[in-house]
C-alpha atoms as a PDB file:
ATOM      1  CA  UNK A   1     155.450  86.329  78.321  1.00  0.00           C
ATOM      2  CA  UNK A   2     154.988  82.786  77.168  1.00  0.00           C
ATOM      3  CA  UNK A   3     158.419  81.012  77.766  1.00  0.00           C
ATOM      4  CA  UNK A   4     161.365  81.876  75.415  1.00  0.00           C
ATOM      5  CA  UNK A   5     159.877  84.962  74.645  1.00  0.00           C
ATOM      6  CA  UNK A   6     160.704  89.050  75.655  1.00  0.00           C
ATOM      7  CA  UNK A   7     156.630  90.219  76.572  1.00  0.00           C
ATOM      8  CA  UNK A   8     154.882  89.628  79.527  1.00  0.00           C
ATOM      9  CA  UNK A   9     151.660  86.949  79.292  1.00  0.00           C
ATOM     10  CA  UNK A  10     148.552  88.208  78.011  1.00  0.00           C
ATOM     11  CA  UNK A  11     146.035  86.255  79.290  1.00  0.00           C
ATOM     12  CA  UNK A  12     145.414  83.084  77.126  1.00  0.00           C
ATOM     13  CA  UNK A  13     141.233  82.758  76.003  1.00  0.00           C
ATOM     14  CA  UNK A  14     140.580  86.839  75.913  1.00  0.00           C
ATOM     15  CA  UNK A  15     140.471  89.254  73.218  1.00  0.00           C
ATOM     16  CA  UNK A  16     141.620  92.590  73.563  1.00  0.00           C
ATOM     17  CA  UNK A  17     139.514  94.055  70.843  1.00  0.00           C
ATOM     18  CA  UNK A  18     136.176  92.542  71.403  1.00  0.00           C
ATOM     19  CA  UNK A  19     133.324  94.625  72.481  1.00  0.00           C
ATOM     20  CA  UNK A  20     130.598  92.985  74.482  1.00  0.00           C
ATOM     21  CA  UNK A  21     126.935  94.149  74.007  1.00  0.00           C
ATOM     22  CA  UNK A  22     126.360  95.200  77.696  1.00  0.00           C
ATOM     23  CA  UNK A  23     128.736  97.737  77.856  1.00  0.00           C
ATOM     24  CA  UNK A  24     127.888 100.079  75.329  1.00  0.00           C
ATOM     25  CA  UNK A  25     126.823 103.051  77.704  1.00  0.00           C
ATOM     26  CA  UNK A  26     126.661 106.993  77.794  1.00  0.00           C
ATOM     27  CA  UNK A  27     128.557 107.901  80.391  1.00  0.00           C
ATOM     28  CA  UNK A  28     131.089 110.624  79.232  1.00  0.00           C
ATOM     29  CA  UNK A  29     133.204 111.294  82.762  1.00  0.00           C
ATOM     30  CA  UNK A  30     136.313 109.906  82.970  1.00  0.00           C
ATOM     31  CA  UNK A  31     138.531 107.328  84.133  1.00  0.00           C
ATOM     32  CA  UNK A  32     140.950 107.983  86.915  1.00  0.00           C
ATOM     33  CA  UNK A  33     144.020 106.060  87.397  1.00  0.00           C
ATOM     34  CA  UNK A  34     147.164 106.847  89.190  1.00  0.00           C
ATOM     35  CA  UNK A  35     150.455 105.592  89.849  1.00  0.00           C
ATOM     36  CA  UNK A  36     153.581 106.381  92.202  1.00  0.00           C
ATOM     37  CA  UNK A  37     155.328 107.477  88.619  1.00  0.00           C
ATOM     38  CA  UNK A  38     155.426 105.631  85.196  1.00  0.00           C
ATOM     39  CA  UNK A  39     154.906 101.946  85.912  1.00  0.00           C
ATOM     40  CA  UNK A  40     150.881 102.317  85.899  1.00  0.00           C
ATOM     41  CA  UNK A  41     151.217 103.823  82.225  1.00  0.00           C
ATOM     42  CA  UNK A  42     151.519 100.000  81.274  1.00  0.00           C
ATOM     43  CA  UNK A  43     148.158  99.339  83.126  1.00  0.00           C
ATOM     44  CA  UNK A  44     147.234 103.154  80.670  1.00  0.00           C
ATOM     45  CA  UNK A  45     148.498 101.388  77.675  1.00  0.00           C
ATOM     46  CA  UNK A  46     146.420  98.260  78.120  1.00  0.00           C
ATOM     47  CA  UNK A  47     143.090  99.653  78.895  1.00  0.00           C
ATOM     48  CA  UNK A  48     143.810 101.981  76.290  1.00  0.00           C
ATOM     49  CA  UNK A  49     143.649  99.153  73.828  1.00  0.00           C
ATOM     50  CA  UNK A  50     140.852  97.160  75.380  1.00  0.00           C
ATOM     51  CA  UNK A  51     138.805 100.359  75.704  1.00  0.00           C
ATOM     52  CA  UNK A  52     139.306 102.928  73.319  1.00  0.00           C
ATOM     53  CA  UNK A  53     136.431 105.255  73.560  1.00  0.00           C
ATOM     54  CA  UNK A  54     136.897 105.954  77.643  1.00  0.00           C
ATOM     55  CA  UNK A  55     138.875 108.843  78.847  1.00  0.00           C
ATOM     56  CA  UNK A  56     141.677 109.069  80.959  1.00  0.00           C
ATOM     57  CA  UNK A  57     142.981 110.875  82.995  1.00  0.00           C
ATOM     58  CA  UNK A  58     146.914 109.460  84.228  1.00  0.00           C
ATOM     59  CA  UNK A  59     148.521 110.446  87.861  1.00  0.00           C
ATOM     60  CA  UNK A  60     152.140 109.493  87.702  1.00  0.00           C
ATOM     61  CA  UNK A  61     152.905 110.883  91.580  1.00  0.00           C
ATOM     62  CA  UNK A  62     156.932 111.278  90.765  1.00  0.00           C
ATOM     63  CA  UNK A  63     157.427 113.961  93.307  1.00  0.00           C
ATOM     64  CA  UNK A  64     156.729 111.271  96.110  1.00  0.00           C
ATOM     65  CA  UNK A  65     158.013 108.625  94.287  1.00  0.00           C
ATOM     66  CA  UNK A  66     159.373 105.843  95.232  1.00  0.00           C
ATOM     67  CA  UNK A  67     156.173 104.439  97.279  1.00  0.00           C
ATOM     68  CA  UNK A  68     158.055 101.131  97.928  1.00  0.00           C
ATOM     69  CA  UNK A  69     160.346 101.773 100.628  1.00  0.00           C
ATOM     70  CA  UNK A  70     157.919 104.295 102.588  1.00  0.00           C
ATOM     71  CA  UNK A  71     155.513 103.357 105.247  1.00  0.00           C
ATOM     72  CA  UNK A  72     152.373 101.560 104.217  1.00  0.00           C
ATOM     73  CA  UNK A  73     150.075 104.491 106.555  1.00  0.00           C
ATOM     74  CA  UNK A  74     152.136 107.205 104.219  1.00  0.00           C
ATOM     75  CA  UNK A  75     151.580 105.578 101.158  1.00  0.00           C
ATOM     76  CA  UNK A  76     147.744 105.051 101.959  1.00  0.00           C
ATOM     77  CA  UNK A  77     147.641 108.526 102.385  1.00  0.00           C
ATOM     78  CA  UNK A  78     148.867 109.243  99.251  1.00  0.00           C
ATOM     79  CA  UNK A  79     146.502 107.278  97.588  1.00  0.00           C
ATOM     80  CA  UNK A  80     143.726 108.509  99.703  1.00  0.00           C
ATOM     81  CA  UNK A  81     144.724 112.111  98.347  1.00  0.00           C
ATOM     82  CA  UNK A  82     145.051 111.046  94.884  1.00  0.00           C
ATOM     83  CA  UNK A  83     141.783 109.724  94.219  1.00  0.00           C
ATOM     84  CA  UNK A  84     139.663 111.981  96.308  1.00  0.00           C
ATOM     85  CA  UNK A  85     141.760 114.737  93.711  1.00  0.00           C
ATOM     86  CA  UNK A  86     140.300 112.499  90.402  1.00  0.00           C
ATOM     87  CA  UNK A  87     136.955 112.616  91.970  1.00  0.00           C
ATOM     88  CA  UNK A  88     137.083 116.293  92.707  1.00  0.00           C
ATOM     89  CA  UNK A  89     138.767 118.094  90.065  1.00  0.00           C
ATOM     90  CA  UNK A  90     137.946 115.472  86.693  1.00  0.00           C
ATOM     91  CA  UNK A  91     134.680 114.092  88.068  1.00  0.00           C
ATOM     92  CA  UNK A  92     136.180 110.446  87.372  1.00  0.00           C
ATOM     93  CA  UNK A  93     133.305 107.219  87.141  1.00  0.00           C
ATOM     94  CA  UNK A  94     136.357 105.005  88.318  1.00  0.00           C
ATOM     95  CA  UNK A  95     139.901 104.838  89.985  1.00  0.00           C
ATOM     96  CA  UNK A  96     142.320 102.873  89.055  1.00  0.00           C
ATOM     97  CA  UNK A  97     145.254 102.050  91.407  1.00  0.00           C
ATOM     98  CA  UNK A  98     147.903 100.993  88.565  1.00  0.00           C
ATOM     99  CA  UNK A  99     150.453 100.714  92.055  1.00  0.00           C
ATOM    100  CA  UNK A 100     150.985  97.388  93.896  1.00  0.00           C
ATOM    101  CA  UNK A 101     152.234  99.111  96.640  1.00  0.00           C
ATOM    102  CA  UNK A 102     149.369 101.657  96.989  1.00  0.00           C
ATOM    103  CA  UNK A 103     146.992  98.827  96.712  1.00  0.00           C
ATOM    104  CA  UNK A 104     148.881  96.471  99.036  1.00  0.00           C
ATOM    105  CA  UNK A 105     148.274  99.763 101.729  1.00  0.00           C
ATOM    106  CA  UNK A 106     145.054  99.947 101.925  1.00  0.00           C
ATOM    107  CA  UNK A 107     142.404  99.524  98.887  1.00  0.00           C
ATOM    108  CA  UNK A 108     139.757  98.562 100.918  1.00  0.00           C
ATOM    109  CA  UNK A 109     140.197 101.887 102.747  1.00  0.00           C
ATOM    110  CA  UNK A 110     140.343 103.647  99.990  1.00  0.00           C
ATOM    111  CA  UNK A 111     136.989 101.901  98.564  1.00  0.00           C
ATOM    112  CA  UNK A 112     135.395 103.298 101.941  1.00  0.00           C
ATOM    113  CA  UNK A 113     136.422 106.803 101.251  1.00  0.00           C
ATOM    114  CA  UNK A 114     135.469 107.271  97.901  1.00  0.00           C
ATOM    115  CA  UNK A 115     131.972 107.193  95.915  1.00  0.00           C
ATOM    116  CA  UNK A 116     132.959 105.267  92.784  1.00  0.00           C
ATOM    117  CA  UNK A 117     134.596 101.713  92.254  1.00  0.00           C
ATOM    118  CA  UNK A 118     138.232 101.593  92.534  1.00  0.00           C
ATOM    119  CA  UNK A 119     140.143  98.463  90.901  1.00  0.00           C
ATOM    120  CA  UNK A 120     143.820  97.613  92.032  1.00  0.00           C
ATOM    121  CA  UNK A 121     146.064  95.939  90.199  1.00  0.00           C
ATOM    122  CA  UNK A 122     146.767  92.944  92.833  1.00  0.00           C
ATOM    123  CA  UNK A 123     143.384  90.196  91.980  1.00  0.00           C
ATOM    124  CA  UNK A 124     143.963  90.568  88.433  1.00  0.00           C
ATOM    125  CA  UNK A 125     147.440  89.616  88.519  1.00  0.00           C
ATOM    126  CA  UNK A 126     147.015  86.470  90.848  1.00  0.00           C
ATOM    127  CA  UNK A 127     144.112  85.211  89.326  1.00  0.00           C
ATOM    128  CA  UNK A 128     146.697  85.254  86.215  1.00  0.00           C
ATOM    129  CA  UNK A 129     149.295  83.592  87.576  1.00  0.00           C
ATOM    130  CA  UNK A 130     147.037  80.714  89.142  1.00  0.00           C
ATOM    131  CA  UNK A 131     146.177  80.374  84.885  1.00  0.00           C
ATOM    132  CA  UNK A 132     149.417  80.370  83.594  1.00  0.00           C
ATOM    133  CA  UNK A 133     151.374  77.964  85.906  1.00  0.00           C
ATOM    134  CA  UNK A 134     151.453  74.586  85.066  1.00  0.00           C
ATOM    135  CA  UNK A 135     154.091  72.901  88.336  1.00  0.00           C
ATOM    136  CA  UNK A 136     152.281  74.927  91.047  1.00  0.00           C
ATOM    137  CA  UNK A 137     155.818  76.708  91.817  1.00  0.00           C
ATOM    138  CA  UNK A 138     155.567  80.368  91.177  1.00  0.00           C
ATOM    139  CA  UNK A 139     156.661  83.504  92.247  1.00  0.00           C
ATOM    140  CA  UNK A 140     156.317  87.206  92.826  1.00  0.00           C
ATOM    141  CA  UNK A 141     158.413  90.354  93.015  1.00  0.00           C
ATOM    142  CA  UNK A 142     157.689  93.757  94.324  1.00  0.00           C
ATOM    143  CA  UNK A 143     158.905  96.847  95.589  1.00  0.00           C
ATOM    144  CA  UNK A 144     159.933  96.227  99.947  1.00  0.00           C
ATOM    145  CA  UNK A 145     156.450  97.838 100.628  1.00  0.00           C
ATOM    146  CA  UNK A 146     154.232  95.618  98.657  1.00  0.00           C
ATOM    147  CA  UNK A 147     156.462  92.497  99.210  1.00  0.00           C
ATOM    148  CA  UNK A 148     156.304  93.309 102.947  1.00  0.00           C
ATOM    149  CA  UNK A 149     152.448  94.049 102.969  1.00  0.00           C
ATOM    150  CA  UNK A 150     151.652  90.652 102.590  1.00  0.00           C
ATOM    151  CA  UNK A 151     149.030  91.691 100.028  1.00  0.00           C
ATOM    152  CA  UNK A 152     150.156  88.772  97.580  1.00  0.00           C
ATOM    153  CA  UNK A 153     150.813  85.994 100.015  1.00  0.00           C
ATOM    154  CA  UNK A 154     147.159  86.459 101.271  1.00  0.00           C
ATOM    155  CA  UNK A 155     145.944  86.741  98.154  1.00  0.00           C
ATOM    156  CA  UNK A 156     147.586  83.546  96.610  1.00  0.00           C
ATOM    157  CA  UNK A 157     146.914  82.101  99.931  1.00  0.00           C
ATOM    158  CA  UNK A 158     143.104  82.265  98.999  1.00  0.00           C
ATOM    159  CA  UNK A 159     143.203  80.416  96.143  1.00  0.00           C
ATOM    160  CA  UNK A 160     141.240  77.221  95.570  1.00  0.00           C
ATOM    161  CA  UNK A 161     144.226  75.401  94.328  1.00  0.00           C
ATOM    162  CA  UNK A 162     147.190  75.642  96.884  1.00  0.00           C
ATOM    163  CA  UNK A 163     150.550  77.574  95.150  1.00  0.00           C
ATOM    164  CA  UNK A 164     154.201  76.916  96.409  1.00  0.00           C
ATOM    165  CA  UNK A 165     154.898  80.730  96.602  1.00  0.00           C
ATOM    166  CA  UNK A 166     158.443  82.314  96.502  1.00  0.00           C
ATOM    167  CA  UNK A 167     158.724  86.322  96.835  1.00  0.00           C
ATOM    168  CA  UNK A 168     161.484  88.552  96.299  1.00  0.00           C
ATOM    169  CA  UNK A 169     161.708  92.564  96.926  1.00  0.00           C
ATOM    170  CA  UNK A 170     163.286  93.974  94.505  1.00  0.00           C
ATOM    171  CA  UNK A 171     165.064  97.593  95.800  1.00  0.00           C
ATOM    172  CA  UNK A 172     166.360  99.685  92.768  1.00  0.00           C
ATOM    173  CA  UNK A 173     164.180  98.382  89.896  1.00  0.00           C
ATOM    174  CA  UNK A 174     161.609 101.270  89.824  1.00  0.00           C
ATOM    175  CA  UNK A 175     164.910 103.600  90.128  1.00  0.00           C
ATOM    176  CA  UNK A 176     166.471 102.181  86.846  1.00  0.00           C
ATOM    177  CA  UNK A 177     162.765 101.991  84.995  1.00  0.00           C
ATOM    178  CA  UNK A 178     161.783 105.914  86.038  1.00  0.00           C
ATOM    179  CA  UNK A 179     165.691 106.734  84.954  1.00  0.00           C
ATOM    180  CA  UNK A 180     164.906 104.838  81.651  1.00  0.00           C
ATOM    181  CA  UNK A 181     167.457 102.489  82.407  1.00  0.00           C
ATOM    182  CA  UNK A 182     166.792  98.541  81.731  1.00  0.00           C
ATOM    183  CA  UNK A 183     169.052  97.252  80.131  1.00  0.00           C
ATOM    184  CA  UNK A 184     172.615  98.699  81.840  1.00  0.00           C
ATOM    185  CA  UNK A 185     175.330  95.967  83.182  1.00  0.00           C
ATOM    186  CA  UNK A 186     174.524  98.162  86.463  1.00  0.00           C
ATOM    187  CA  UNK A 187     170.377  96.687  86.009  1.00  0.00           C
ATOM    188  CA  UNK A 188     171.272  93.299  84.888  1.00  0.00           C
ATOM    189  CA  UNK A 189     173.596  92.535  87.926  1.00  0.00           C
ATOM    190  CA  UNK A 190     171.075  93.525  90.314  1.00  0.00           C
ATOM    191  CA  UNK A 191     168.264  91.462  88.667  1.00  0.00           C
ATOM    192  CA  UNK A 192     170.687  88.418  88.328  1.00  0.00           C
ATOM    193  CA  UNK A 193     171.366  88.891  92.618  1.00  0.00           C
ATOM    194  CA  UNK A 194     168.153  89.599  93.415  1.00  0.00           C
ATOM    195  CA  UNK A 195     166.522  86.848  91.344  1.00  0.00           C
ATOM    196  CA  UNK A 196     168.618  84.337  92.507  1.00  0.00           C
ATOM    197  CA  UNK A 197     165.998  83.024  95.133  1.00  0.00           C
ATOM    198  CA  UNK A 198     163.591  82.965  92.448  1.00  0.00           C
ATOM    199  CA  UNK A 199     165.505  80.489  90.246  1.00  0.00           C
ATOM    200  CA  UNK A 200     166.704  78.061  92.482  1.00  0.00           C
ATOM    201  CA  UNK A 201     162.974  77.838  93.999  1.00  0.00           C
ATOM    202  CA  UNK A 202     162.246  76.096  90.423  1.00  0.00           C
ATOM    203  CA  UNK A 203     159.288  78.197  89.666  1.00  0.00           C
ATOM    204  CA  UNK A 204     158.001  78.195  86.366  1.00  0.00           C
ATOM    205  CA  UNK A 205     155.610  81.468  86.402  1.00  0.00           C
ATOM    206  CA  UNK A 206     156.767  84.555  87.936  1.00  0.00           C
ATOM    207  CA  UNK A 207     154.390  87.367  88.813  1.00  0.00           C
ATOM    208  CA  UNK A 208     155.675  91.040  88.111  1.00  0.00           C
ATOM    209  CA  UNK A 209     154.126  92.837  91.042  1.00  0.00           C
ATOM    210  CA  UNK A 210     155.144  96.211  90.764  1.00  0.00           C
ATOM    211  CA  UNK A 211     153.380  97.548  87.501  1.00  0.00           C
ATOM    212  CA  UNK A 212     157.243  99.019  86.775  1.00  0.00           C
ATOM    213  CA  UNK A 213     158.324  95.667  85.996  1.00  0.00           C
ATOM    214  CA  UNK A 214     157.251  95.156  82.777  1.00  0.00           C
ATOM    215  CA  UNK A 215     159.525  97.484  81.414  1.00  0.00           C
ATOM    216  CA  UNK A 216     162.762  95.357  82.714  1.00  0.00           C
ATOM    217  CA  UNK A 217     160.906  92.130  81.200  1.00  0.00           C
ATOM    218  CA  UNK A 218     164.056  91.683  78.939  1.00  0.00           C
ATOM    219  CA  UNK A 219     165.958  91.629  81.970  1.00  0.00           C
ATOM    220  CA  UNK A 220     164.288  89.927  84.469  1.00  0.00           C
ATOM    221  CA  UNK A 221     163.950  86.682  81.973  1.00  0.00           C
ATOM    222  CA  UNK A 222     167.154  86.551  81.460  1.00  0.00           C
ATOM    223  CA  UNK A 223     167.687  86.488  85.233  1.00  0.00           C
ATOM    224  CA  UNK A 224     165.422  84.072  86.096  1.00  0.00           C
ATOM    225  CA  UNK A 225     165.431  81.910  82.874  1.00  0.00           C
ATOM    226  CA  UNK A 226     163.620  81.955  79.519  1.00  0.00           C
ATOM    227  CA  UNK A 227     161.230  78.990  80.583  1.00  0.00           C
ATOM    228  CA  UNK A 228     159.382  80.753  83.042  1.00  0.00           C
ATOM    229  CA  UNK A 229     156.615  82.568  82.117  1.00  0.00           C
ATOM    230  CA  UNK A 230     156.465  86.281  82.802  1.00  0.00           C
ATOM    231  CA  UNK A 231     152.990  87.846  84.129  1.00  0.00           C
ATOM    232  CA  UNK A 232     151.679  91.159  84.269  1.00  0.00           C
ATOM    233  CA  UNK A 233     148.906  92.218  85.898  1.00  0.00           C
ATOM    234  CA  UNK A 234     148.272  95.068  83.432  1.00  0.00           C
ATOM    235  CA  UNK A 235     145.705  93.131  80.736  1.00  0.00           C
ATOM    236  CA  UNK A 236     144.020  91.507  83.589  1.00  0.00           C
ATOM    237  CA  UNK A 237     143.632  95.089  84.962  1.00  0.00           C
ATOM    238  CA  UNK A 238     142.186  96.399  82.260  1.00  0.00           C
ATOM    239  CA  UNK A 239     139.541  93.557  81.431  1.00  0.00           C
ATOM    240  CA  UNK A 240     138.574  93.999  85.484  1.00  0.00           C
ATOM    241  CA  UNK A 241     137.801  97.820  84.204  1.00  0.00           C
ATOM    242  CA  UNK A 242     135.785  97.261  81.493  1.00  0.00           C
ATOM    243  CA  UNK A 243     133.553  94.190  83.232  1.00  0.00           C
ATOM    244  CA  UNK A 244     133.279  96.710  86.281  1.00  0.00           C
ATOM    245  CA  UNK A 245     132.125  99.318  83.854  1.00  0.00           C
ATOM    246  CA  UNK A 246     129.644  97.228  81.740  1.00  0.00           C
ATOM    247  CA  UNK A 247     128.096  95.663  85.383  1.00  0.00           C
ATOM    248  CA  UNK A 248     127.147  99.285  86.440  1.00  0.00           C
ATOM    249  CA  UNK A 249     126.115 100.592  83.212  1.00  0.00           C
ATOM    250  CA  UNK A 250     129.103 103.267  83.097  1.00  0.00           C
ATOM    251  CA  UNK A 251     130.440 102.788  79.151  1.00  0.00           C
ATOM    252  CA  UNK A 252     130.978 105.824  77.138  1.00  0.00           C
ATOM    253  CA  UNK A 253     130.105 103.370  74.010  1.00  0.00           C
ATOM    254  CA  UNK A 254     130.016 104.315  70.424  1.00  0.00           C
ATOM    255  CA  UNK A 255     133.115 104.737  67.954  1.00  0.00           C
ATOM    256  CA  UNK A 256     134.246 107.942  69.435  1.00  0.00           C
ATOM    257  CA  UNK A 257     137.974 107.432  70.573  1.00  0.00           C
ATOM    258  CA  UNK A 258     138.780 108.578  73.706  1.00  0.00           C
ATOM    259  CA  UNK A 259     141.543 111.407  75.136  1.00  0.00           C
ATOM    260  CA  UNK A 260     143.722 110.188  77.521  1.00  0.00           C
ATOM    261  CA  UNK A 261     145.362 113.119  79.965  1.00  0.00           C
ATOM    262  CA  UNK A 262     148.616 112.700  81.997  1.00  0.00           C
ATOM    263  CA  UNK A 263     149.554 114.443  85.176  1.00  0.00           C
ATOM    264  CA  UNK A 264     152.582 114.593  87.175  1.00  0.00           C
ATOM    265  CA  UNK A 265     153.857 115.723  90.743  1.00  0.00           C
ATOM    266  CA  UNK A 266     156.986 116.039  90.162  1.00  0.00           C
ATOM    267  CA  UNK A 267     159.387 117.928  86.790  1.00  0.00           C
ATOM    268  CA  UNK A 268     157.046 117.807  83.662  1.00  0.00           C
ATOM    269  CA  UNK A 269     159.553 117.858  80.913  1.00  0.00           C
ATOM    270  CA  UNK A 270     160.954 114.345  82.936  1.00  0.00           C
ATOM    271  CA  UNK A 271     158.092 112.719  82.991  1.00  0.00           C
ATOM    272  CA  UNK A 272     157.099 113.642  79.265  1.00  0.00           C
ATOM    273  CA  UNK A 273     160.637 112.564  78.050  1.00  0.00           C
ATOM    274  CA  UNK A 274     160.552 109.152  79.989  1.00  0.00           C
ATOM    275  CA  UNK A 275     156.678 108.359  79.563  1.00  0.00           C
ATOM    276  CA  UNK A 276     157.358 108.787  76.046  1.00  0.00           C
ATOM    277  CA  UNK A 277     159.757 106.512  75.599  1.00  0.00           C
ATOM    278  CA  UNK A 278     157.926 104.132  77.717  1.00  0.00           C
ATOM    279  CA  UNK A 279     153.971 104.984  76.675  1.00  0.00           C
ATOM    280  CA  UNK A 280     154.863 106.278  73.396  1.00  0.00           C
ATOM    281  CA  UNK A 281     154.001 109.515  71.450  1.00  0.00           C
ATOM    282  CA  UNK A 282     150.199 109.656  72.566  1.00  0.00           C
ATOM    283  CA  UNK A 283     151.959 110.804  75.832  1.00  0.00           C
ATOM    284  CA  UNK A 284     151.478 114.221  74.429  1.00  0.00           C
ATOM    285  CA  UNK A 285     151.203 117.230  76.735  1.00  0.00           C
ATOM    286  CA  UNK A 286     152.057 116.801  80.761  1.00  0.00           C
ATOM    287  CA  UNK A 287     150.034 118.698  83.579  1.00  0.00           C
ATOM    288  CA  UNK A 288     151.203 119.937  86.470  1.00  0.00           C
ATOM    289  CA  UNK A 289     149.855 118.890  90.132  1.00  0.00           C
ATOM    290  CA  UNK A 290     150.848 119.989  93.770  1.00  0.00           C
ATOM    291  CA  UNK A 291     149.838 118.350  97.026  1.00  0.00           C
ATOM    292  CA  UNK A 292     149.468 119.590 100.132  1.00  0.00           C
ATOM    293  CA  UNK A 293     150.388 117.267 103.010  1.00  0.00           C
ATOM    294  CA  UNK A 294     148.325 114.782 102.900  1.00  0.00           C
ATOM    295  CA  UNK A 295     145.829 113.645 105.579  1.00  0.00           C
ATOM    296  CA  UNK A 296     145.913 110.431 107.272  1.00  0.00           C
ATOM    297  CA  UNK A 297     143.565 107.560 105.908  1.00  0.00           C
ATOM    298  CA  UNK A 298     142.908 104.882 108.430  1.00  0.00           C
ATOM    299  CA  UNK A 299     142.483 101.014 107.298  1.00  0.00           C
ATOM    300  CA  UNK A 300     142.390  97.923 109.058  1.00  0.00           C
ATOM    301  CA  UNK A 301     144.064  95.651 106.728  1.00  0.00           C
ATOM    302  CA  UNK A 302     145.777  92.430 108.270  1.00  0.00           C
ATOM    303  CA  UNK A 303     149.337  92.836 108.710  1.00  0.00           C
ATOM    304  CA  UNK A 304     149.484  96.644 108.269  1.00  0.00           C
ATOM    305  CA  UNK A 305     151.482  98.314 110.993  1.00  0.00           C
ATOM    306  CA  UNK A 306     152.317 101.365 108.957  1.00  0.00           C
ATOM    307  CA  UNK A 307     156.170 100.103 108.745  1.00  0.00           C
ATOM    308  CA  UNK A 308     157.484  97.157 106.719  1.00  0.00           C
ATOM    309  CA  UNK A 309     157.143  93.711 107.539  1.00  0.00           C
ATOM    310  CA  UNK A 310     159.570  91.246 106.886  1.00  0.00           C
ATOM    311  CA  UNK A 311     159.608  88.536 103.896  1.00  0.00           C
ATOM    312  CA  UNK A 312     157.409  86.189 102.179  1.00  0.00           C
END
């Protein structure tokens, strides 16, 4: 959000609508894109507006969720599962990984093991934040897996232009989003302790690294103070998709709007009632998916020892 307001930053310079020549297409197969529950439908909603004419089809894993507090091997696993299922079963062009903590465990790995591009949600979100801030101070917040991954401090760490980075896990904030809860006295004391860092760092652009964040944006400026600027990853996402789909030709094109379909791991009639209220009433129907234990995926990402590490 720019400062003072209540919505995250949407990139400053880029329209959501435009269409560029290039990627008008014929490619009719989906898009795949999955999440540990809800918080990727705001990575949904944005490439939704940006694009359309693309299908979708939406993996909100709720019967595993939380990801954030499991080991990064288990989560990779996960993942792994996930999108060899959208390849599969719906014969998807693309995966999306709308889940900073799956793509903190292991997207290369996860590019290895399956035969169409897969875009996380952790570049796009950086390369925002290195936009927005104007004192060099910013920070990040995550779930304890993706905080713990180092996936962000690397990533900020290459940047051309040195950042003072601050992190903060944030235990409990997917709980209150995936309960529909962001705005209880319960939420805003635990934003207001674990922001605390955050604020007293001086930052003036804070990163929301868990794509379940945007949904407590309310909250988590008051927390940390109207003048910093609020960034989600979710736009940035979404413009990565449709430049990765115009390079390799894969566009449905034309005027035709697209159908977006939503499946969920865990109790349907939950996730239709909260994504709903979060996604809005083109949630529609809710499928149901079951996984059997899932099969290790192996990665050799620095820093990953399968268990959390500690800090920023």
């Amino acid at each position: 959000m720019s400062a003072g307001g209540n919505a995250c930053l949407r990139p400053r310079g880029r329209n959501l609508g435009k269409v560029d020549d290039g990627y008008l297409s014929e490619d009719d197969r989906p898009i795949g894109m999955f999440d540990s529950g809800f918080g990727g439908l705001s990575v949904a909603r944005a490439l939704i507006d940006l694009a359309p004419g693309e299908h979708l089809v939406y993996v909100g894993d709720t019967g595993r969720y939380p990801y954030g507090p499991r080991p990064l091997s288990e989560v990779r696993a996960y993942a792994g599962q996930i999108g060899r299922w959208l390849v599969d079963e719906h014969d998807v062009k693309l995966v999306v990984v709308a889940c900073n903590t799956a793509a903190a465990a292991g997207l290369g790995a996860l590019r290895r093991l399956l035969p169409v591009p897969v875009i996380g949600v952790i570049e796009p979100g950086v390369r925002a934040v290195a936009k927005a801030t104007r004192n060099r101070k910013v920070g990040v917040i995550g779930t304890v897996g993706t905080v713990s991954s180092g996936a962000y401090q690397r990533a900020i760490g290459d940047l051309a232009v040195p950042l003072e980075l601050t992190c903060a896990a944030c235990p409990g904030f997917v709980e209150f989003v995936e309960r529909g809860d962001t705005r209880s006295d319960q939420v805003v004391v635990l934003a207001e302790r674990l922001l605390a860092p955050l604020r007293q760092a001086g930052i003036d652009t804070l990163l929301l690294g868990c794509t379940h964040y945007p949904f407590l944006a309310r909250t988590i400026a008051d927390a940390v103070g109207r003048g910093v600027v609020l960034v989600s990853s979710a736009d940035e996402t979404a413009f990565d998709v449709r430049a990765t789909l115009a390079e390799g030709r894969l566009g449905r094109g034309g005027h035709r709007r697209g159908q977006a379909r939503f499946f969920s791991s865990g109790e349907v009639e939950w996730f239709r009632s909260v994504g709903g209220r979060l996604f809005g009433a083109e949630l529609g129907d809710v499928g149901q998916v079951a996984w059997p234990v899932a099969d290790a995926v192996a990665d050799d990402e620095p820093g990953d020892s399968g268990t959390a590490m500690t800090g920023c």
